[in-house]
Protein backbone atom coordinates (compact mmCIF):
# COMPACT_ATOMS: atom_id res chain seq x y z
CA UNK A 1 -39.19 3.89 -4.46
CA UNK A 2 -35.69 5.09 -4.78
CA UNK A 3 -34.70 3.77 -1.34
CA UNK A 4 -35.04 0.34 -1.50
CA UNK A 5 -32.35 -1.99 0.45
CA UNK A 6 -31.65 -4.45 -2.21
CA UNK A 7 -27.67 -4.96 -3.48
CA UNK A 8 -27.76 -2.27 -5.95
CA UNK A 9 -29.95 0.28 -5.22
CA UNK A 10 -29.12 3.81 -4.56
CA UNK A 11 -29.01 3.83 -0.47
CA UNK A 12 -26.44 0.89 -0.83
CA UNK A 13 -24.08 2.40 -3.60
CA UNK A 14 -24.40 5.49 -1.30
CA UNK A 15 -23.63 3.61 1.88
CA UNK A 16 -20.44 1.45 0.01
CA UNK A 17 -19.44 5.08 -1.05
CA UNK A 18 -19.41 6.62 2.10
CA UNK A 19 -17.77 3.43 3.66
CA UNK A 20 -15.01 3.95 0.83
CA UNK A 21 -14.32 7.07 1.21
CA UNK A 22 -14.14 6.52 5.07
CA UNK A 23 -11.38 4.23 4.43
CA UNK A 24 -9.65 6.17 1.94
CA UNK A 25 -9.75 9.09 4.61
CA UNK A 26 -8.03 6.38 7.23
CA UNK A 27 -5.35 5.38 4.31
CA UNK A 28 -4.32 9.26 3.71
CA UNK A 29 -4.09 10.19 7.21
CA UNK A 30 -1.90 6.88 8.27
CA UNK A 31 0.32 8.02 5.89
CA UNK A 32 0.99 10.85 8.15
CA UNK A 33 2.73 9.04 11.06
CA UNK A 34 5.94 8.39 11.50
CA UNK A 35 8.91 7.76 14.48
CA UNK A 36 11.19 9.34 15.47
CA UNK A 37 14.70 7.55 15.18
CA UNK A 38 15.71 8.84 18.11
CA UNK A 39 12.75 7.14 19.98
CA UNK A 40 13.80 3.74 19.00
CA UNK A 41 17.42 2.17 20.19
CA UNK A 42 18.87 -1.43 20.18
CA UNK A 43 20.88 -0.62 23.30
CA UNK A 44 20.70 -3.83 25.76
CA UNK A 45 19.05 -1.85 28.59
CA UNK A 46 16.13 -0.07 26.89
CA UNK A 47 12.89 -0.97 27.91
CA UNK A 48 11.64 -3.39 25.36
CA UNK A 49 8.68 -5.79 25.15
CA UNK A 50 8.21 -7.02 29.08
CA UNK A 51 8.42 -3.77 29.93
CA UNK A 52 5.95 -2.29 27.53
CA UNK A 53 3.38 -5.30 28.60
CA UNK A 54 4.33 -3.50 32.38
CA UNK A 55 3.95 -0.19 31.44
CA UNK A 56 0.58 -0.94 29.01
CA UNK A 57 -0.62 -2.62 32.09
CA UNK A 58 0.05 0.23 34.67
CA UNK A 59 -0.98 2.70 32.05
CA UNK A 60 -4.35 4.26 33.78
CA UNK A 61 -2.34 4.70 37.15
CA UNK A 62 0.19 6.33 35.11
CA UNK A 63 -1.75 8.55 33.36
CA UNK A 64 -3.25 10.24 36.15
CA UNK A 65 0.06 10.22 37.97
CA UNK A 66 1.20 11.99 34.94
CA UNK A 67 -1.38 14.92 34.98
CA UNK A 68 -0.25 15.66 38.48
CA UNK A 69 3.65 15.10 38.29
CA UNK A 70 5.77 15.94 35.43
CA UNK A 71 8.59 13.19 36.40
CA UNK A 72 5.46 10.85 35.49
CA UNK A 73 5.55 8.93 32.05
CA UNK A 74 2.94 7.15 30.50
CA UNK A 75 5.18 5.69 27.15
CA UNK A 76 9.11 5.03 27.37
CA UNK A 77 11.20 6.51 25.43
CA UNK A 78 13.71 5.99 24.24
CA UNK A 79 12.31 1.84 23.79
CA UNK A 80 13.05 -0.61 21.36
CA UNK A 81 10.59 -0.37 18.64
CA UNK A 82 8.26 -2.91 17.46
CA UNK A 83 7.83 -5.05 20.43
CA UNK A 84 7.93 -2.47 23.35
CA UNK A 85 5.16 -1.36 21.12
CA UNK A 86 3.48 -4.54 21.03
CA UNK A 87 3.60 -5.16 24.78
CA UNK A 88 2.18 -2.21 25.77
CA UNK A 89 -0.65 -2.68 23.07
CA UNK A 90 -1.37 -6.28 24.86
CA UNK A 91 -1.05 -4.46 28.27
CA UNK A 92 -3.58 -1.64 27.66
CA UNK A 93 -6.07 -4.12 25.83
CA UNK A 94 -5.51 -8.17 27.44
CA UNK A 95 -4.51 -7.11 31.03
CA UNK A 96 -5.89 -3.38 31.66
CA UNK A 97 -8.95 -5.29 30.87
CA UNK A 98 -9.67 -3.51 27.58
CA UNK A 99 -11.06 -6.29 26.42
CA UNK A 100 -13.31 -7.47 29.07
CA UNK A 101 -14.41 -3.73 30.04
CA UNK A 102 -15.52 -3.44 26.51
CA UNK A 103 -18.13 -6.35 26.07
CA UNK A 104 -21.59 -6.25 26.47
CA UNK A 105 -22.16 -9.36 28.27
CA UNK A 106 -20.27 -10.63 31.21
CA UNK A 107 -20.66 -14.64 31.76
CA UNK A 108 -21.82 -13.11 35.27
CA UNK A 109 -25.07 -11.47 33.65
């Protein structure tokens, strides 16, 4: 009876191990990424967090645009940061319909 499911047992300090180490792995690798400064500029004109929502929002047309034409971006660079980040996060996921895509149940089912 060494597999029980009870707090304590064997299967669940193997599963909290494996979910630790998981998340250790996530940690280490994170620590990996970095910008480039050259990416990032506080000039007036570059594209910052309107035009990341935009350009998150356009992103699938883009893409495949992009695989045929080289003149085709998907990301803009140089941008400002942060919050061209951020809008093109809430572009791909809130308007591209990431989130509603995603779900299981549609209040139409």
């Amino acid at each position: 009876m060494a597999q029980t499911d009870k707090s304590g047992s064997p299967l669940a300090r193997a599963t909290a191990a494996r979910v630790l180490a998981a998340g250790a792995l996530v940690l280490f690798l994170s620590a990996c990424a970095s910008q480039i400064d050259a990416g990032v500029s506080a000039e007036p004109h570059v594209p910052g967090f309107w035009w990341g929502l935009w350009h998150g929002f356009i992103f699938p047309w883009s893409w495949i645009g992009s695989l045929f034409r080289p003149d085709i971006a998907v990301y803009a660079v140089p941008n400002s940061g942060g919050w061209y980040d951020f809008g093109f996060f809430l572009g791909i996921t809130v308007l591209g319909g990431g989130s509603f895509f995603g779900s299981k149940r549609r209040s139409g089912d």
